[in-house]
Protein backbone atom coordinates (compact mmCIF):
# COMPACT_ATOMS: atom_id res chain seq x y z
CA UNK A 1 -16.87 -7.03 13.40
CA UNK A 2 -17.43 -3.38 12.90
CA UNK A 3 -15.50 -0.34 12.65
CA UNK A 4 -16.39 2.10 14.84
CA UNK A 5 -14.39 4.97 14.68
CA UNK A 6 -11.26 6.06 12.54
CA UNK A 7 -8.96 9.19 11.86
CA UNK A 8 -6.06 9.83 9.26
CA UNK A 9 -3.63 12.18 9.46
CA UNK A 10 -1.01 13.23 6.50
CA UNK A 11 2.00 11.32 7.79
CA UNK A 12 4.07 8.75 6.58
CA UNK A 13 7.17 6.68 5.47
CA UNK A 14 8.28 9.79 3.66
CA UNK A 15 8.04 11.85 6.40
CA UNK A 16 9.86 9.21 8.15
CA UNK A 17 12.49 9.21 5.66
CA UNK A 18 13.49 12.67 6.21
CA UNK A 19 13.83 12.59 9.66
CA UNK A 20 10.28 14.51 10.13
CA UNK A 21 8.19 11.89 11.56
CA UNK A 22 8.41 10.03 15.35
CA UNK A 23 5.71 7.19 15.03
CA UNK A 24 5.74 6.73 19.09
CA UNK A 25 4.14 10.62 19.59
CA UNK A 26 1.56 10.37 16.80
CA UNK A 27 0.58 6.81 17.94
CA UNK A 28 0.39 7.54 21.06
CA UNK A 29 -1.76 11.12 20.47
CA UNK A 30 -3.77 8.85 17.55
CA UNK A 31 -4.44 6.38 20.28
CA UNK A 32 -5.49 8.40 23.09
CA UNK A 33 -8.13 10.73 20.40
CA UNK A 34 -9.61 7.38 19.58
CA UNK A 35 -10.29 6.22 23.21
CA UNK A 36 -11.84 9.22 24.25
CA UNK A 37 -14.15 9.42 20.81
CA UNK A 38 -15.40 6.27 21.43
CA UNK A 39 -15.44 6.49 25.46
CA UNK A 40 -13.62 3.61 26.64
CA UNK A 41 -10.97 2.93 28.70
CA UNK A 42 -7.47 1.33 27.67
CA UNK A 43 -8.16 -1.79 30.02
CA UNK A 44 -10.77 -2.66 27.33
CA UNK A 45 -8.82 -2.61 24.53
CA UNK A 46 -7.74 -6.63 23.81
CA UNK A 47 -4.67 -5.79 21.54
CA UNK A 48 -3.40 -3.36 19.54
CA UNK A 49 -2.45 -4.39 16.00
CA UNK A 50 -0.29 -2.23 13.15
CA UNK A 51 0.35 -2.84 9.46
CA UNK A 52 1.94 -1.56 6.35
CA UNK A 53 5.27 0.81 5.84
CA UNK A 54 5.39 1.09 9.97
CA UNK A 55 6.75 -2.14 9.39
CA UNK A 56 9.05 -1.59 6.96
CA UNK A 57 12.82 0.07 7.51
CA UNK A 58 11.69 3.37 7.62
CA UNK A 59 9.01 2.73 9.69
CA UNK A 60 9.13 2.22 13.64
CA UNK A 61 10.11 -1.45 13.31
CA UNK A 62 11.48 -3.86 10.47
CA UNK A 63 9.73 -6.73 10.17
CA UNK A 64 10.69 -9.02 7.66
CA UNK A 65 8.42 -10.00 5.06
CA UNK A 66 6.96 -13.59 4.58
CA UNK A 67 7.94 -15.40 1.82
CA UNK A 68 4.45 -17.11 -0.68
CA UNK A 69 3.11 -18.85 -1.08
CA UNK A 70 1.12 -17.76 2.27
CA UNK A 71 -1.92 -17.71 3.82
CA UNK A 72 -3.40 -15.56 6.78
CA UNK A 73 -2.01 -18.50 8.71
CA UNK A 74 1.31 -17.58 7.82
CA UNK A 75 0.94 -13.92 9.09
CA UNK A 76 -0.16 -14.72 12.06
CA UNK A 77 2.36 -17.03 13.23
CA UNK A 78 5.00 -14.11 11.87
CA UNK A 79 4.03 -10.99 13.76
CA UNK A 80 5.96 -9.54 15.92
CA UNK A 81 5.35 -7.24 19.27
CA UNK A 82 6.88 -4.02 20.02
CA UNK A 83 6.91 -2.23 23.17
CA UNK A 84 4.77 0.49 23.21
CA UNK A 85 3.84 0.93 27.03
CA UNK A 86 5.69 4.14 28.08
CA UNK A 87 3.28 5.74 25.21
CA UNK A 88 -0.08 3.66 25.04
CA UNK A 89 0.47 1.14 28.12
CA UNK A 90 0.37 -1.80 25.56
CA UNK A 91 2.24 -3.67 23.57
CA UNK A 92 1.92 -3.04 19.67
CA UNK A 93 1.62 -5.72 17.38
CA UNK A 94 3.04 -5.53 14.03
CA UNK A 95 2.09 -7.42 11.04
CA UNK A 96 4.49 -8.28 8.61
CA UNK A 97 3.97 -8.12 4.42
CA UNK A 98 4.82 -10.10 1.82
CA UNK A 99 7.29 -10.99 -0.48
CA UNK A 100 8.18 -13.65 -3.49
CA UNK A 101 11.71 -14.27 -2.58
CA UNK A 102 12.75 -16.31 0.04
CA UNK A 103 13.51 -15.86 3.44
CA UNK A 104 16.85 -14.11 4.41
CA UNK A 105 18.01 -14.14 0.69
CA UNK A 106 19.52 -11.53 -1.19
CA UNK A 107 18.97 -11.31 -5.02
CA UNK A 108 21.00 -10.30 -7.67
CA UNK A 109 20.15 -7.36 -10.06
CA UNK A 110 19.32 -9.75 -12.77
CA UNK A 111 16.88 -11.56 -10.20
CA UNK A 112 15.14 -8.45 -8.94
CA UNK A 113 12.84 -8.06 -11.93
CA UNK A 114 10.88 -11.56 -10.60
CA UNK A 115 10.75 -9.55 -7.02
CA UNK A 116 7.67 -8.42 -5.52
CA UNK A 117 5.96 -7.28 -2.17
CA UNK A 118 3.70 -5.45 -0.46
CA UNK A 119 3.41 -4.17 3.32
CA UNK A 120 -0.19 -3.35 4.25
CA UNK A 121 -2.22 -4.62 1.20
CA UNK A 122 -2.04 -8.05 2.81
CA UNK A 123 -4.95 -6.79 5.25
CA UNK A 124 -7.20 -5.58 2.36
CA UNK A 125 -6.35 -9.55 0.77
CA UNK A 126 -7.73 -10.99 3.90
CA UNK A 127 -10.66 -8.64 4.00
CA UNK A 128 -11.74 -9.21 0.32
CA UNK A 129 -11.10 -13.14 0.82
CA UNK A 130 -13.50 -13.37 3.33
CA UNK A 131 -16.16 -12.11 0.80
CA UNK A 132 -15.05 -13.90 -1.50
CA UNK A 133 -15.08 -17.28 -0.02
CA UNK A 134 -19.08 -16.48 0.89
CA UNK A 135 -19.53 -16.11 -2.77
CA UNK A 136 -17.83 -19.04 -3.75
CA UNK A 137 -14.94 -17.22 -5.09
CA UNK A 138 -12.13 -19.02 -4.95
CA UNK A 139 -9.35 -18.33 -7.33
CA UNK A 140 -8.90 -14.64 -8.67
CA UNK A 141 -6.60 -11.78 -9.28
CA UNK A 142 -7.40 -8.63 -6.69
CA UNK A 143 -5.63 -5.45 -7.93
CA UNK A 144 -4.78 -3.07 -5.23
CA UNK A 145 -4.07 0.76 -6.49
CA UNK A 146 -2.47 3.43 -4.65
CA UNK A 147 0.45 4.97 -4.50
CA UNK A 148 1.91 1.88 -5.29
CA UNK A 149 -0.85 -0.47 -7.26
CA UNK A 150 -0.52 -4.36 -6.45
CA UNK A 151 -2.06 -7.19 -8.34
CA UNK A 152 -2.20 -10.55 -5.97
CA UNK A 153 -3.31 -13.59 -7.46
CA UNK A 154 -5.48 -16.00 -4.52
CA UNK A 155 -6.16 -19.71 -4.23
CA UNK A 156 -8.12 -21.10 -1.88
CA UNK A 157 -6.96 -18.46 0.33
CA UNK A 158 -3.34 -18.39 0.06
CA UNK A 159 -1.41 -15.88 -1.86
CA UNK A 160 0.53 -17.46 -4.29
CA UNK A 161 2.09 -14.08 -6.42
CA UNK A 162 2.02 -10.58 -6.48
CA UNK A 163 3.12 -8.01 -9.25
CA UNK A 164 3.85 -4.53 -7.93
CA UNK A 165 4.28 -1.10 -9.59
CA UNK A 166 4.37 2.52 -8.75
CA UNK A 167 1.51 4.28 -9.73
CA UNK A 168 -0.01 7.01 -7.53
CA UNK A 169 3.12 8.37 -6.27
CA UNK A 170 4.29 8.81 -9.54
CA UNK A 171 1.25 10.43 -10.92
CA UNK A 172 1.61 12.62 -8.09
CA UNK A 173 5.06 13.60 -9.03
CA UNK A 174 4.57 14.56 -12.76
CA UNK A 175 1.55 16.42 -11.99
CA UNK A 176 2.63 18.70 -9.48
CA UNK A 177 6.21 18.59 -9.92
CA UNK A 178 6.27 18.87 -13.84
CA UNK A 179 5.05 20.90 -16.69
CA UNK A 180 2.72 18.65 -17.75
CA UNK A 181 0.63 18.99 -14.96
CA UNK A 182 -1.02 21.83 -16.56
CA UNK A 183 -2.23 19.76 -19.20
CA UNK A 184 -3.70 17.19 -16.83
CA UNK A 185 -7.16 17.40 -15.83
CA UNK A 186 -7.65 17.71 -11.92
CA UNK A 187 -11.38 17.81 -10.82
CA UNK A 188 -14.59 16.53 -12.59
CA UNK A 189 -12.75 14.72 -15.56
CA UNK A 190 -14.55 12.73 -18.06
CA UNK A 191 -12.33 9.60 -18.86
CA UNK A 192 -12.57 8.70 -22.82
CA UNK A 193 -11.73 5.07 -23.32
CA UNK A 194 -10.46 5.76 -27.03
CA UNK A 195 -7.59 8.38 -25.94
CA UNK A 196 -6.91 5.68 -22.80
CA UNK A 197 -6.35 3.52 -25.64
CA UNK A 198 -4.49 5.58 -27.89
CA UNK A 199 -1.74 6.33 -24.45
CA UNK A 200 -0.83 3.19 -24.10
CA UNK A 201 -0.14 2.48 -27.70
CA UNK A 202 2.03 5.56 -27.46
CA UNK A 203 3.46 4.24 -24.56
CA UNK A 204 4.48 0.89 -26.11
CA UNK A 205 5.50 2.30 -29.06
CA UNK A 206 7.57 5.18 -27.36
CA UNK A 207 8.52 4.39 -23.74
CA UNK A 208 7.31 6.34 -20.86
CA UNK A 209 8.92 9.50 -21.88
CA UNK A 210 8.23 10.44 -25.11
CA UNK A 211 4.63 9.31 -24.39
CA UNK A 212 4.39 12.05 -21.17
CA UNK A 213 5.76 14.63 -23.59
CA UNK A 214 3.14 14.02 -25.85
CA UNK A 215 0.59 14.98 -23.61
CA UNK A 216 1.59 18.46 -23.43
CA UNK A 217 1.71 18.16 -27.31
CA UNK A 218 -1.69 17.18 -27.32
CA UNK A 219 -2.87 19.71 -25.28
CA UNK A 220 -1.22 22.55 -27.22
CA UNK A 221 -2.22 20.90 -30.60
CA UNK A 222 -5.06 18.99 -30.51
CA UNK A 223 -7.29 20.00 -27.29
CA UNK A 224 -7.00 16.67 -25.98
């Protein structure tokens, strides 16, 4: 019930994406670091599970997303095993997301705006249920940021919706990538809940546009 060792490394779907990423070798040289960390043999690992955008198309396997209402039930009964024993000697077991379409469906353009889903965030769900439920909290809203930032809403352990947006990535990409990243503050900045305020009005009022401008204006004009 512990973690007892982990390592990240700055690889992912985009990586994958471009043709610049082959999941097998870094699992495998991932894998075989963590074994000899934490001095065990392979015969002693039970099973070897995987989650999030390795499961996705641009990961090392698609895996199609369960449809919600769901609970942890639901994922189990859905993952699916990948051959992995040339590199690790095991099988891999991947964990599908979620989604709040149905199965095998396609949408229309008109429909996608009521289409959600995740791929990884469904383990931090579990993990936060479980606390919850020994606190007696059963029904709540668990927002998720990152690069992308998820809000699920929970009953009684099942997942009943999810709202997704971009978020992180997107900061990411007008800061560094932009010229208002010079008017953005990196390192040690003190958040003031009135000009938080005043941003989003802007960005009602405005769109997302005009309001990013306006934080170079600010900058230039104001101090702000």
């Amino acid at each position: 019930g512990h973690i007892i060792y982990e390592k990240k490394v700055e690889k992912g779907t985009r990586d994958a994406v471009h043709g610049e990423l082959q999941y097998e070798k870094l699992l495998k040289a991932l894998y075989q670091t963590a074994l000899s960390k934490i001095k065990i043999l392979n015969k002693d690992i039970y099973r070897v599970y995987a989650s999030g955008m390795i499961t996705s198309r641009s990961g090392l396997y698609e895996v199609q997303h369960v449809s919600l209402p769901a609970g942890i039930e639901v994922l189990r009964n859905n993952m699916v095993t990948y051959n992995l024993k040339n590199e690790i000697g095991k099988d891999l077991t991947l964990i599908p997301g979620m989604k709040t379409c149905g199965q095998n469906l396609r949408v229309s353009p008109d429909e996608c705006v009521d289409v959600n889903n995740i791929r990884g965030e469904e383990m931090e769900i579990f993990g936060v249920n479980k606390w919850a439920v020994m606190n007696k909290i059963y029904n709540y809203a668990l927002v998720l940021p990152g690069s992308h930032t998820q809000t699920a809403f929970v009953k009684n352990g099942t997942v009943n919706d999810l709202f997704s947006c971009i978020s992180g990535e997107l900061f990411d990409a007008i800061t560094k990538h932009t010229f208002i990243g010079a008017s953005v503050c990196e390192n040690d900045c003190q958040i003031n809940v009135n000009e938080v305020g005043m941003g989003a009005r802007l960005l009602e009022k405005y769109g997302l546009n005009r309001a990013l401008y306006l934080v170079r204006t600010l900058e230039i004009f104001s101090d702000t």
